[in-house]
Protein backbone atom coordinates (compact mmCIF):
# COMPACT_ATOMS: atom_id res chain seq x y z
CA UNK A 1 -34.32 142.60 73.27
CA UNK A 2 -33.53 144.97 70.40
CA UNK A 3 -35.45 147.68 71.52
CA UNK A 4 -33.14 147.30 74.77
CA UNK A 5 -30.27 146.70 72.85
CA UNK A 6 -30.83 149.80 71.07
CA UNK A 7 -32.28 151.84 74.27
CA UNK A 8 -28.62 150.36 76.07
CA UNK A 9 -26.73 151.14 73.22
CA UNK A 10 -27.77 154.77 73.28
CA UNK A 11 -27.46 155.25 76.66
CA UNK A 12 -24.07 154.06 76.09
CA UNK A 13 -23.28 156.11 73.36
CA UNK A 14 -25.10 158.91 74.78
CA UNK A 15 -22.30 158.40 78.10
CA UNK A 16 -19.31 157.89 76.04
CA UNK A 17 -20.27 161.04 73.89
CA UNK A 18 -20.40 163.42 76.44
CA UNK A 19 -17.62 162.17 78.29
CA UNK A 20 -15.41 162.65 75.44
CA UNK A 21 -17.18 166.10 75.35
CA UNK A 22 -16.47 166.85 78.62
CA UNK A 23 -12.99 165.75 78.42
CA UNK A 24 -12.64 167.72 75.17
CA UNK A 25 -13.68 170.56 77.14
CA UNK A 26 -11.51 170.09 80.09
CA UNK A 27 -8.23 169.70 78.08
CA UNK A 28 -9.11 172.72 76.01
CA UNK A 29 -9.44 174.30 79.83
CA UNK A 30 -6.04 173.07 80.45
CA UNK A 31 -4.87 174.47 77.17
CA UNK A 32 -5.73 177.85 77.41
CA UNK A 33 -4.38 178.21 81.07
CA UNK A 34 -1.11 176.75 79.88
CA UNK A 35 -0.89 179.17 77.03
CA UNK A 36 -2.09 182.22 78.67
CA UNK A 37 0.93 181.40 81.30
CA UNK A 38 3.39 180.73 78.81
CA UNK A 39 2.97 183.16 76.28
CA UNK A 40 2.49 186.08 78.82
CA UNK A 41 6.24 184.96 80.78
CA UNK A 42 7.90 184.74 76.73
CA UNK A 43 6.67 188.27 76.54
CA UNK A 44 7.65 189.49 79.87
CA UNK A 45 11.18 187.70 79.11
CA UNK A 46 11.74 189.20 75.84
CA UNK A 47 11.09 192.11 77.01
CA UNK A 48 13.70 191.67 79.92
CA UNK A 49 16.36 190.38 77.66
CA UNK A 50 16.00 193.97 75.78
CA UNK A 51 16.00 195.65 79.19
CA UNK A 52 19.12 193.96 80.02
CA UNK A 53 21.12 194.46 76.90
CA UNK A 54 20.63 198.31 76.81
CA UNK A 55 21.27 198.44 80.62
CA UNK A 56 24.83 197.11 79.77
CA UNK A 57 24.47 199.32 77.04
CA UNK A 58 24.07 202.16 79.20
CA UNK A 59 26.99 200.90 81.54
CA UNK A 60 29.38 200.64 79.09
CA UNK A 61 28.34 203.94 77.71
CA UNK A 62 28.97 206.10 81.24
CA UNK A 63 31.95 204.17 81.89
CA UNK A 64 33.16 206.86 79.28
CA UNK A 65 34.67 209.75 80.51
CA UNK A 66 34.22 211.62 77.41
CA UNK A 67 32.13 210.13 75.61
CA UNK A 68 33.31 210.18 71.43
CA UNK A 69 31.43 209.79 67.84
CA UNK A 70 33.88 206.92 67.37
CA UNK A 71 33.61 205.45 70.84
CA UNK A 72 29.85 205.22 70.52
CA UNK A 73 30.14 203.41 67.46
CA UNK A 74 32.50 200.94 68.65
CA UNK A 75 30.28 200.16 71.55
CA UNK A 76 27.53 199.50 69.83
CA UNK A 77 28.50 197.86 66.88
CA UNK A 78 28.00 194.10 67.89
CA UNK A 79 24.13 195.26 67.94
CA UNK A 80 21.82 194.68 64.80
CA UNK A 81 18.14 193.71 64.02
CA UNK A 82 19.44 189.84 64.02
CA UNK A 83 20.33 190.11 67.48
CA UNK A 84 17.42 192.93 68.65
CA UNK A 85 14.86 191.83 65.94
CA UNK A 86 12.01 194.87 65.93
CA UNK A 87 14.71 197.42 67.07
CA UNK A 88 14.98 200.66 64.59
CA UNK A 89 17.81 202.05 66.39
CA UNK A 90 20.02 203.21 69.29
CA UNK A 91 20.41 206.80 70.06
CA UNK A 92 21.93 208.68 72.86
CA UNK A 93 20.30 211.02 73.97
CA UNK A 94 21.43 214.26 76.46
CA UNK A 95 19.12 216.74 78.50
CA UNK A 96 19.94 220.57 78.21
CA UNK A 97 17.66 224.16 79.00
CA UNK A 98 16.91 227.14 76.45
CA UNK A 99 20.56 228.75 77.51
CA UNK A 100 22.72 225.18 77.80
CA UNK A 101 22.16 224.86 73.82
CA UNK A 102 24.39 226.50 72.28
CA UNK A 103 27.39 225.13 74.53
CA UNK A 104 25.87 221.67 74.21
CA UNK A 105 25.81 221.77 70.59
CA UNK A 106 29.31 222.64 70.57
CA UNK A 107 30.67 220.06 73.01
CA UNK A 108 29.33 217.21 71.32
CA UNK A 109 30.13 218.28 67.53
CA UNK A 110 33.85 218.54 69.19
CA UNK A 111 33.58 215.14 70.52
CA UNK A 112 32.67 213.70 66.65
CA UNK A 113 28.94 214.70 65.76
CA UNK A 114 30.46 217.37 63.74
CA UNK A 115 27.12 218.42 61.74
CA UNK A 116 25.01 218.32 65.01
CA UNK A 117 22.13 220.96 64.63
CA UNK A 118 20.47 220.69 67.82
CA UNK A 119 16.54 221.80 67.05
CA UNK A 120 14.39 222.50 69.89
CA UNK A 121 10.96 222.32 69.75
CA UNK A 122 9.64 224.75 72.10
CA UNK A 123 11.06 227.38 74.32
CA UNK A 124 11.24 227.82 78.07
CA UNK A 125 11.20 223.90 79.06
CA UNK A 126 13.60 221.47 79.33
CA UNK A 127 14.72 219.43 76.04
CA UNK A 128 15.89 216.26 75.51
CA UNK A 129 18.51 216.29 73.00
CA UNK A 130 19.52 213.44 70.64
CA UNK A 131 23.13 213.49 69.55
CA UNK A 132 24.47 210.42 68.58
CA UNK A 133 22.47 207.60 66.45
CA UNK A 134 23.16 204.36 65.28
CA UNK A 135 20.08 203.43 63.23
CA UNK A 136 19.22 199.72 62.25
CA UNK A 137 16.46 200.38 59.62
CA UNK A 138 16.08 202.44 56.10
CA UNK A 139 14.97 205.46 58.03
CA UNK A 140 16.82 207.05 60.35
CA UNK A 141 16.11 209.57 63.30
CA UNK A 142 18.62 212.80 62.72
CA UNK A 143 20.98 213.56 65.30
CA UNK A 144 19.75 217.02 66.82
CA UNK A 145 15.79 216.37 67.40
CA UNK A 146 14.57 217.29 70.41
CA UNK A 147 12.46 214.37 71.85
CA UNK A 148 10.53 216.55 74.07
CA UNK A 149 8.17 217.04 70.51
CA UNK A 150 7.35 212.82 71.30
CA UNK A 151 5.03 213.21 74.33
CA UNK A 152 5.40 209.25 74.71
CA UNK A 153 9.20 209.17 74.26
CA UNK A 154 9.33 212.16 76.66
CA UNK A 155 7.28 210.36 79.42
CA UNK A 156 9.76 207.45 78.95
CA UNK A 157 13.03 209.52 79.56
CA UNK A 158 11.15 211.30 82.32
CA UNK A 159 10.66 207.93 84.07
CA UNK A 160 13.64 206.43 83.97
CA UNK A 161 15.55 209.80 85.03
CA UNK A 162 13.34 209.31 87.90
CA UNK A 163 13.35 205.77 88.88
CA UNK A 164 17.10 205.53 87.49
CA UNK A 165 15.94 202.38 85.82
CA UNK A 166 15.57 200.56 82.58
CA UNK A 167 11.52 201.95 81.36
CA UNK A 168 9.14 200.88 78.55
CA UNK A 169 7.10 203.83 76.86
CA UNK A 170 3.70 204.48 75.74
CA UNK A 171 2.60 202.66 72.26
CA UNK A 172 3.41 205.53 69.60
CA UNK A 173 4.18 205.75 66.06
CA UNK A 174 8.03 206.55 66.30
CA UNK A 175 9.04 209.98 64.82
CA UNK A 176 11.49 208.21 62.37
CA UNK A 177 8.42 205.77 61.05
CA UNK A 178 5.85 209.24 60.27
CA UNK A 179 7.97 210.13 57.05
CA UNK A 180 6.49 206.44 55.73
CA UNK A 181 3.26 206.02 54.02
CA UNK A 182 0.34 205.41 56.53
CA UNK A 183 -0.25 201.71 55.24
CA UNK A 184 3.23 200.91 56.29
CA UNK A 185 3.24 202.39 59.54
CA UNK A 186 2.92 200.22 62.52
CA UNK A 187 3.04 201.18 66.27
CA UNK A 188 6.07 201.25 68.16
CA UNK A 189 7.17 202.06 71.89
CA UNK A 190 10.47 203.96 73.13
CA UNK A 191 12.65 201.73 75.55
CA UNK A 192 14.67 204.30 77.50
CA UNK A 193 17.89 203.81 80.34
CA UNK A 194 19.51 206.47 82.33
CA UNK A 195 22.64 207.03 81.59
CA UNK A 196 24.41 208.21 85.28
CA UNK A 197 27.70 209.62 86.18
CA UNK A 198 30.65 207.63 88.61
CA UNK A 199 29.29 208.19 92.63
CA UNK A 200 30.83 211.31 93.49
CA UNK A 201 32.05 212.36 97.23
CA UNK A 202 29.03 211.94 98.89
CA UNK A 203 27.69 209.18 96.63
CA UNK A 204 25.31 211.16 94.03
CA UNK A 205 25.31 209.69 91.17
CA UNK A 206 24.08 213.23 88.31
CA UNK A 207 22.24 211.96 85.16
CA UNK A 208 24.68 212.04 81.87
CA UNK A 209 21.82 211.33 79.54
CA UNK A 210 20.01 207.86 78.42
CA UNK A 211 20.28 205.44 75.81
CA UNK A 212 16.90 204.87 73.99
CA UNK A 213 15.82 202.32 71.42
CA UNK A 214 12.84 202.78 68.88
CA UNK A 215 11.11 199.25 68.76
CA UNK A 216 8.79 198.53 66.48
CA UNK A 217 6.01 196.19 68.39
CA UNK A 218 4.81 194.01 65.35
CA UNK A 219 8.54 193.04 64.36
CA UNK A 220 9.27 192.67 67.77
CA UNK A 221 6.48 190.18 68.81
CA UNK A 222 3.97 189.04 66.14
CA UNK A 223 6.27 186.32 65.30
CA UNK A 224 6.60 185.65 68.53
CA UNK A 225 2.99 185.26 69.19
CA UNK A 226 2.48 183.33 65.74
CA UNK A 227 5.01 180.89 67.18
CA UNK A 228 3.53 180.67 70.37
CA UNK A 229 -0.29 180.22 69.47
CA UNK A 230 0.72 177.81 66.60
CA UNK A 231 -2.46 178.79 64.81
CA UNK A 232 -4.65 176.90 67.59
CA UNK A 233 -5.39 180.67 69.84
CA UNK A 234 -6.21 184.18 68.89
CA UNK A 235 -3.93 186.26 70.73
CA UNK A 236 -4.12 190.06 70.59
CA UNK A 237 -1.17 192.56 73.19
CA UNK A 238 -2.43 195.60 73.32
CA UNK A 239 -1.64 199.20 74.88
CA UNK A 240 -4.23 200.72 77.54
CA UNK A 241 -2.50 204.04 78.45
CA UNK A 242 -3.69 205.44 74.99
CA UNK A 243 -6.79 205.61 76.30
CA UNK A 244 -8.56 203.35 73.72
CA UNK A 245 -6.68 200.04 73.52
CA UNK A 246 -3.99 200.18 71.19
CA UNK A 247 -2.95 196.98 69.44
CA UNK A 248 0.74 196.30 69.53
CA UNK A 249 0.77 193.02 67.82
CA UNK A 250 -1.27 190.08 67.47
CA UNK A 251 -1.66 186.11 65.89
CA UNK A 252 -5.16 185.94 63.93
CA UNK A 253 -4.86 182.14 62.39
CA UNK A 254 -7.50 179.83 62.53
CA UNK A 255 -11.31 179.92 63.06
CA UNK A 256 -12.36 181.52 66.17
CA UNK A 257 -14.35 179.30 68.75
CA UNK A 258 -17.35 181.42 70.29
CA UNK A 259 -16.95 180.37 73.88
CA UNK A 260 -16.43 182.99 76.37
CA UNK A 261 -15.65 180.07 79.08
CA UNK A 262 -12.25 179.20 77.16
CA UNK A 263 -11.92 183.61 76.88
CA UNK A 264 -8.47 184.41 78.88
CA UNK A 265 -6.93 187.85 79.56
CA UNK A 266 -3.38 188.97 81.92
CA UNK A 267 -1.93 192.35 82.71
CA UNK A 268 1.69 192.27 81.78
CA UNK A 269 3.98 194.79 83.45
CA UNK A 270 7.02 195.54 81.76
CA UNK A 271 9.69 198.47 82.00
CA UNK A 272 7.36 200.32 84.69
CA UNK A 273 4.55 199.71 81.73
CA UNK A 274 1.34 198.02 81.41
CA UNK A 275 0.28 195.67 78.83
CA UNK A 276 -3.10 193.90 78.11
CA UNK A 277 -2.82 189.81 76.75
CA UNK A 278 -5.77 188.21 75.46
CA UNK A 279 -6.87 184.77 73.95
CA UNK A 280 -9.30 183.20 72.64
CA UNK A 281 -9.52 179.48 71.34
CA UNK A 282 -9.74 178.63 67.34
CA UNK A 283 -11.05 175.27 65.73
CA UNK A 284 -7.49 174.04 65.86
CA UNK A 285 -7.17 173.93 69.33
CA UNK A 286 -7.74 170.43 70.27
CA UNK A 287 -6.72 168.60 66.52
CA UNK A 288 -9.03 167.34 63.46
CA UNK A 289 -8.20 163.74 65.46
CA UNK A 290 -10.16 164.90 68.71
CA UNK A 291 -12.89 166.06 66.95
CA UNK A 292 -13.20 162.83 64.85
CA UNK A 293 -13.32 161.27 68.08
CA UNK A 294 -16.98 162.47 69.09
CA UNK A 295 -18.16 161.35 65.81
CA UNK A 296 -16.87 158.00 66.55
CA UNK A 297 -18.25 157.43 69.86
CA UNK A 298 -21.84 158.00 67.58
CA UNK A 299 -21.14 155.59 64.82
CA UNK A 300 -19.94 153.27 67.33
CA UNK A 301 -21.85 153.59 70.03
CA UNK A 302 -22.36 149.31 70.78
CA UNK A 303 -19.04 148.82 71.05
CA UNK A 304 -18.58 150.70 74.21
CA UNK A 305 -14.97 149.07 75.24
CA UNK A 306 -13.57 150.30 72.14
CA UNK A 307 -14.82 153.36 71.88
CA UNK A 308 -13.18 153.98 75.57
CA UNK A 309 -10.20 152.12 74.07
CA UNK A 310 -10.32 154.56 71.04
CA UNK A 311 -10.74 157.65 73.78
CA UNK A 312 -7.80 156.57 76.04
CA UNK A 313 -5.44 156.45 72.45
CA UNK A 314 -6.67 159.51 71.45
CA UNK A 315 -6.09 161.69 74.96
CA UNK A 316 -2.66 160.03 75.27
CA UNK A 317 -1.66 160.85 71.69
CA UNK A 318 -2.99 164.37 71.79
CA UNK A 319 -0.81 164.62 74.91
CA UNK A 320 2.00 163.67 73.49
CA UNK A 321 1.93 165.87 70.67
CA UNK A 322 1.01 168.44 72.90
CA UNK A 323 4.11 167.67 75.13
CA UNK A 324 6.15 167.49 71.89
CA UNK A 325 5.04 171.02 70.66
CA UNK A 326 5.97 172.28 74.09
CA UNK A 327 9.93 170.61 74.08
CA UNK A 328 9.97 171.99 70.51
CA UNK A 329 8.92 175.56 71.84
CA UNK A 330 10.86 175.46 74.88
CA UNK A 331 14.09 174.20 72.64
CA UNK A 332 13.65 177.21 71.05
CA UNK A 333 13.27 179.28 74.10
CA UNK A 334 16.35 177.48 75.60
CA UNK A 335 18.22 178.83 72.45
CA UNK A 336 17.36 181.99 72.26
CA UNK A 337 17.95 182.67 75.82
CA UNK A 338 21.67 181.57 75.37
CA UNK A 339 22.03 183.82 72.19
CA UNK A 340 21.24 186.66 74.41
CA UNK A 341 23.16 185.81 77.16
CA UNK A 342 26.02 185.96 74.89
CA UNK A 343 24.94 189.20 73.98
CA UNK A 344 24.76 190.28 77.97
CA UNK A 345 28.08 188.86 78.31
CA UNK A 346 29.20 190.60 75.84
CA UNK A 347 27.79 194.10 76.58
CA UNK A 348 29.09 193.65 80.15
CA UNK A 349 32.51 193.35 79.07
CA UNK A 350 32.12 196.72 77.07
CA UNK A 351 30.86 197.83 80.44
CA UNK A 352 34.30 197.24 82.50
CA UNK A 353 36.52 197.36 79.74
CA UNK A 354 38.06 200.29 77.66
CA UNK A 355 36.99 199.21 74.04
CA UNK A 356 39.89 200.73 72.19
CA UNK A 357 42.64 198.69 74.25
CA UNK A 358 40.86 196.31 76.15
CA UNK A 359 42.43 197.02 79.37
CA UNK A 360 40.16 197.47 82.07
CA UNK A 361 38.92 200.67 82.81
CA UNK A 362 37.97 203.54 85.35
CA UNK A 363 35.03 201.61 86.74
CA UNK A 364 36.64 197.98 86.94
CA UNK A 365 39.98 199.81 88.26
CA UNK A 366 38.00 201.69 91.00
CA UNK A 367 36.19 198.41 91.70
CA UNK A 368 39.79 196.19 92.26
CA UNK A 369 41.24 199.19 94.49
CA UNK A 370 38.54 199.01 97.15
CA UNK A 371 39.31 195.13 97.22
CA UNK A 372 43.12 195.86 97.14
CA UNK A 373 42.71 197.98 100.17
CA UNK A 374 40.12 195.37 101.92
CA UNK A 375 42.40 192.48 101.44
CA UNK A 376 45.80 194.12 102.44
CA UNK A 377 44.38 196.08 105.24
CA UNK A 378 43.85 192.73 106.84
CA UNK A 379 46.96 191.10 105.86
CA UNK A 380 49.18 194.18 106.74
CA UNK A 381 51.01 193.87 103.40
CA UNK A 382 52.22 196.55 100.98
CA UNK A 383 50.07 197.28 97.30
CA UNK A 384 51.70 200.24 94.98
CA UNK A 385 49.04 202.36 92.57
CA UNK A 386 51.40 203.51 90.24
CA UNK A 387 49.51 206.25 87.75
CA UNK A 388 51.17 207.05 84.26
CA UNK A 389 51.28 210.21 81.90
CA UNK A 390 52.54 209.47 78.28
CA UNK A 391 54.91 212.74 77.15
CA UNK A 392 54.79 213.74 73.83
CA UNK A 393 51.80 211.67 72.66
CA UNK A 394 49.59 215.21 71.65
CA UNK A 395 52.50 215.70 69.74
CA UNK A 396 51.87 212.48 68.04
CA UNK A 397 48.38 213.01 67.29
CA UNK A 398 48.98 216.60 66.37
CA UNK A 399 51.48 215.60 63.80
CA UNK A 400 50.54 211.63 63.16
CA UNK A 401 46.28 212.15 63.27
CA UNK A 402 44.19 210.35 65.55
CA UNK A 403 44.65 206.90 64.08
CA UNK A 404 47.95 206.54 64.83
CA UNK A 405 47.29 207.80 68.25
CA UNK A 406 45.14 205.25 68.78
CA UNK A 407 48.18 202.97 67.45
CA UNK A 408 50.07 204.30 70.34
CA UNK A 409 48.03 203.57 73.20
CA UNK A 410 47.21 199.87 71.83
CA UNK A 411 50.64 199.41 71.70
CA UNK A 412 51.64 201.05 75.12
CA UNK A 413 48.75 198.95 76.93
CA UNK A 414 50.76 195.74 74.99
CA UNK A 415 53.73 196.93 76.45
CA UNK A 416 52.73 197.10 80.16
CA UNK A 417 51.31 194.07 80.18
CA UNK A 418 54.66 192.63 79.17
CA UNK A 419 56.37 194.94 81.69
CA UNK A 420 53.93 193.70 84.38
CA UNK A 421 52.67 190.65 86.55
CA UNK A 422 49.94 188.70 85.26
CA UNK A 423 48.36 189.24 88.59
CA UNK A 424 48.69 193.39 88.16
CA UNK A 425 45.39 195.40 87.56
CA UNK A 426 46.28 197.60 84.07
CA UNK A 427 43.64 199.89 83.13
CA UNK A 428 43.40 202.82 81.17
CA UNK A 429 41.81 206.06 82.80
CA UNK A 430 40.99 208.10 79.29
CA UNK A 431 43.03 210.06 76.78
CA UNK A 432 46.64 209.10 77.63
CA UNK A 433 46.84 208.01 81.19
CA UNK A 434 47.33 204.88 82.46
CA UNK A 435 47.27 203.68 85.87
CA UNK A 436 48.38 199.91 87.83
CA UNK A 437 47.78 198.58 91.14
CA UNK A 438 50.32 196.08 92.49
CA UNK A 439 49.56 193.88 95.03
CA UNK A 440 51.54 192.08 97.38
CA UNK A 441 54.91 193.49 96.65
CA UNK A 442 57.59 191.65 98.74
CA UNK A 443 59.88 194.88 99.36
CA UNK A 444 58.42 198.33 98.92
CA UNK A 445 61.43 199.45 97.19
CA UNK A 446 60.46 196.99 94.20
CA UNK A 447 58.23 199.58 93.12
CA UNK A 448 61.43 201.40 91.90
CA UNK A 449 62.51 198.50 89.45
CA UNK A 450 59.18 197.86 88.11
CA UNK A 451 58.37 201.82 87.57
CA UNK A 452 61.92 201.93 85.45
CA UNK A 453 60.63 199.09 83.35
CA UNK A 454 57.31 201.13 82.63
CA UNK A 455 59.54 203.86 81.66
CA UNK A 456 61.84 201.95 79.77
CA UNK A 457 59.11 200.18 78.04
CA UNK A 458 57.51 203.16 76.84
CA UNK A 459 59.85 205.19 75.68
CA UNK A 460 61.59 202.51 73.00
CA UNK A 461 60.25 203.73 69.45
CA UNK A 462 56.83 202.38 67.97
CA UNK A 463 56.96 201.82 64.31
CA UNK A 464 54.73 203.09 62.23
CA UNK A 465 53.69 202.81 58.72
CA UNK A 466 54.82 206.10 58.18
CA UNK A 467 57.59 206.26 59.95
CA UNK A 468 58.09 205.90 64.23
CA UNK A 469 57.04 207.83 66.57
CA UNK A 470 58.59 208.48 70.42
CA UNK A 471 56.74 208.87 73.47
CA UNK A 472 58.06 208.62 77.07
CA UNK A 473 56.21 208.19 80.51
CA UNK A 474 56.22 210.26 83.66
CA UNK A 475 55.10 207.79 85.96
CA UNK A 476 53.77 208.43 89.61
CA UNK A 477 53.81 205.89 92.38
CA UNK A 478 51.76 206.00 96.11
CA UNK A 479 51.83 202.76 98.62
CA UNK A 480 49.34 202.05 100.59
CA UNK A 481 49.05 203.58 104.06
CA UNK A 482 47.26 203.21 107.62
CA UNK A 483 44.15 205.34 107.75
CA UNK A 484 44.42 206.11 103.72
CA UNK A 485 41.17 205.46 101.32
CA UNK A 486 40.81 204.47 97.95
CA UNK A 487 40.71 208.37 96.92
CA UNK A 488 43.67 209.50 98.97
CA UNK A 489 46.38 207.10 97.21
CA UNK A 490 44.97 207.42 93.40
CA UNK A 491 45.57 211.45 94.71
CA UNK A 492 48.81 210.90 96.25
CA UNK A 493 50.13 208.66 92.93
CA UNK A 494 48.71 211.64 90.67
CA UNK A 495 50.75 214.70 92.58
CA UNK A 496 53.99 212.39 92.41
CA UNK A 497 53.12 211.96 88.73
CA UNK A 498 52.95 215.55 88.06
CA UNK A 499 56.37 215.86 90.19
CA UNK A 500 57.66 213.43 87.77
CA UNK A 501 56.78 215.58 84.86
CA UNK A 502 57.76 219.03 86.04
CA UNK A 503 61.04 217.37 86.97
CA UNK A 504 62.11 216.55 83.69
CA UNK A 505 59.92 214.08 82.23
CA UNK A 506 60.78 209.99 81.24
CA UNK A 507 61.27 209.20 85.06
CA UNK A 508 59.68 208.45 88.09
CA UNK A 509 58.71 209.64 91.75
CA UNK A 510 57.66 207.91 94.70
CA UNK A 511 55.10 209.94 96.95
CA UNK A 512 55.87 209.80 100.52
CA UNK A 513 54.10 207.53 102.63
């Protein structure tokens, strides 16, 4: 009886021991194909959420007719390593050949980069200029380097001029980061966006230049992979296009497990760029309270209900934990999603906005003309595009400086708004012109009385701190007409605006329909 006791016993024990084995080894399955999943789609979305933001970027940025120092710095000033943690900087970049140089160099230092020394690296090929920078660490790239001397950064501005879309460069160490000690270098990759110009006649859209952004990988994502793994998984990204792997960050806590059954690996493609993820499990993967558990099944191998009564407690409380850890993670997720949303939002504002008034601007106002002209052309009622020249504001700036110019238009896009319908499209087309698109007008001839108020408007003084200073407005007006496009009326408002001017100035003039 006790040698069957015993003999039963370990049978039993024997059973219960390697079923807790087996569903050790099955939840550690589980594990590893949940994390490989979960921690490749963070990547791929933090990745994205970069993508995004400098796509806006990029919008905002050609929604610039001429683009400025100032203008650049304005735009990107809500951006910082709090917001783009791992980024070194945002630089603007512009393409130009061995004889464009010298007449590049002196556009942009007139536009604000007044010490620009553009510095090309070789002769006889195309360069790739940067001229503006807005750097976010101690270092800083100097305006003037020509990136064609960064084969990687190169490649990445080559494929996005291509593909006209947001791109992901080759694993490098970043020109800024090769002034620092070797110890403190880390690797990095260029994210690059065209930059393109408003559709013209027939729709081409010619490259301006692109925003890029030096990110530096480990910043960027070993805390995200430390987070992620929670010390329980190895995790290692690495770069393949270098031709030996290149590691771009990895998570190294805990005690690796030598199984090559729990061994994962996933390609990653981001930005038109290919990454390599891989795992492996660590001692912490299942808990010191699931490995207890096998040693209990052992000790208490007799009592075979509890034992199974001890296994169910344990699976269901690693579970929840497990489930816990992942509403933690994915609370954290949640909220860092929404931070950059707000950042999106934010950026596409910039995008259809001017950023010194906040009137909308040539891109929005092109965009609610084509739905002005949709939307009457079926109702067969009467919109006015009324386009405005301020008189005497170079004078102002001339006399005043450019911050009290900038004063001026703040206060003239105040003053149309007042002067205006809240349902009236007000947007500012660059320098000092204005333009409006009224819709629905009751009586064409209204256009008359709401074109004196812009005038009137205007012209009353704008006090200064220094003193006042007096502008007036030659405004020009077109109405929609049968057959007419978007193109023809802003063209038809423009010539009456110019009549307007050369007729004496402060007044207006209707074009004929």
């Amino acid at each position: 009886m006790v040698l069957t006791a015993m003999i039963l016993g370990g049978v039993a024990s024997t059973g219960a021991s390697l079923a807790v084995h087996q569903g050790q080894d099955n939840l550690a399955v589980q594990a590893m194909n949940h994390n490989i999943t979960d921690i490749g789609a963070v990547i791929e979305d933090e990745v994205s959420h970069y993508g995004d933001a400098l796509s806006h970027l990029a919008a905002a940025i050609g929604a610039q007719p001429d683009l400025t120092a100032g203008a650049f710095e304005r735009i990107t000033a809500s951006l910082n390593t709090t917001r783009l943690p791992g980024a070194t900087g945002i630089g603007y970049v512009v393409p130009a050949t061995d004889e464009e140089i010298p007449r590049v160099q002196a556009t942009w230092r007139a536009r604000g980069a007044y010490r620009l020394d553009l510095q090309p690296g070789s002769t006889g090929t195309p360069h790739e200029f940067v001229v503006y920078v807005r750097s976010f660490a101690n270092t800083s790239l100097a305006p003037g380097r020509d990136l064609t001397g960064s084969p990687q950064a190169a490649d990445a501005l080559r494929i996005a001029r291509e593909t006209g879309a947001f791109t992901v460069g080759a694993a490098h160490v970043l020109l800024r980061d090769r002034q620092l000690p070797v110890a403190e270098q880390q690797m990095s990759f260029t994210l690059a966006v065209p930059v393109l110009a408003d559709p013209g006649p027939f729709g081409a859209r010619a490259l301006r230049g692109w925003v890029t952004m030096g990110v530096r990988a480990g910043d960027f994502l070993s805390a995200v992979l430390r987070s992620q793994a929670g010390g329980a998984i190895h995790v290692q990204l690495t770069d393949p296009s270098t031709g030996a792997a290149t590691v771009l960050a990895e998570a190294t806590e805990g005690r690796l497990i030598d199984e090559p059954t729990l061994h994962r690996t996933r390609i990653l493609v981001v930005g038109q760029h290919t990454w390599h993820l891989a795992m492996q499990p660590t001692t912490e993967l299942l808990g010191s309270a699931d490995r207890w558990l096998t040693q209990a099944t052992v000790i208490a191998g007799a009592v075979f209900t509890l034992l199974l009564a001890t296994l169910v407690g344990a699976l269901v409380d690693g579970r929840n934990r497990a489930m816990a850890e992942v509403d933690r993670k994915t609370l954290a997720l949640r909220q860092d999603i929404e931070r950059r949303e707000a950042v999106e939002r934010e950026l596409q504002n910039l995008a259809f906005h001017d950023p010194l008034t906040g009137l909308a601007n040539r891109k929005l106002f092109w965009d609610r003309l084509g739905q002005a002209m949709r939307a009457h052309s079926r109702s067969g009622e009467t919109f006015a595009v009324f386009f405005i020249d301020l008189d005497g504001f170079k004078q102002v700036n001339d006399e005043l400086g450019h911050g009290c110019g900038d004063l001026v238009l703040v206060e003239v896009a105040r003053r149309l708004h007042e002067c205006l319908r809240d349902s009236d499209t007000v947007a500012r087309f660059g320098g000092d012109e204005f333009a409006v698109i009224a819709e629905r007008l009751a009586d064409a001839e209204d256009v008359h009385i709401t074109a004196q108020r812009i005038v009137a408007a205007v012209s009353r003084p704008i006090l200064m701190n220094d003193g006042e200073a007096r502008i007036s407005a030659s405004v020009g007006i077109a109405l929609n007409r049968p057959g007419a496009g978007p193109d023809d009326i802003l063209r038809d408002a423009d010539v009456a605006m110019y009549e307007a001017k050369s007729t004496g100035k402060s007044r207006h003039v209707l074009a004929p329909r």
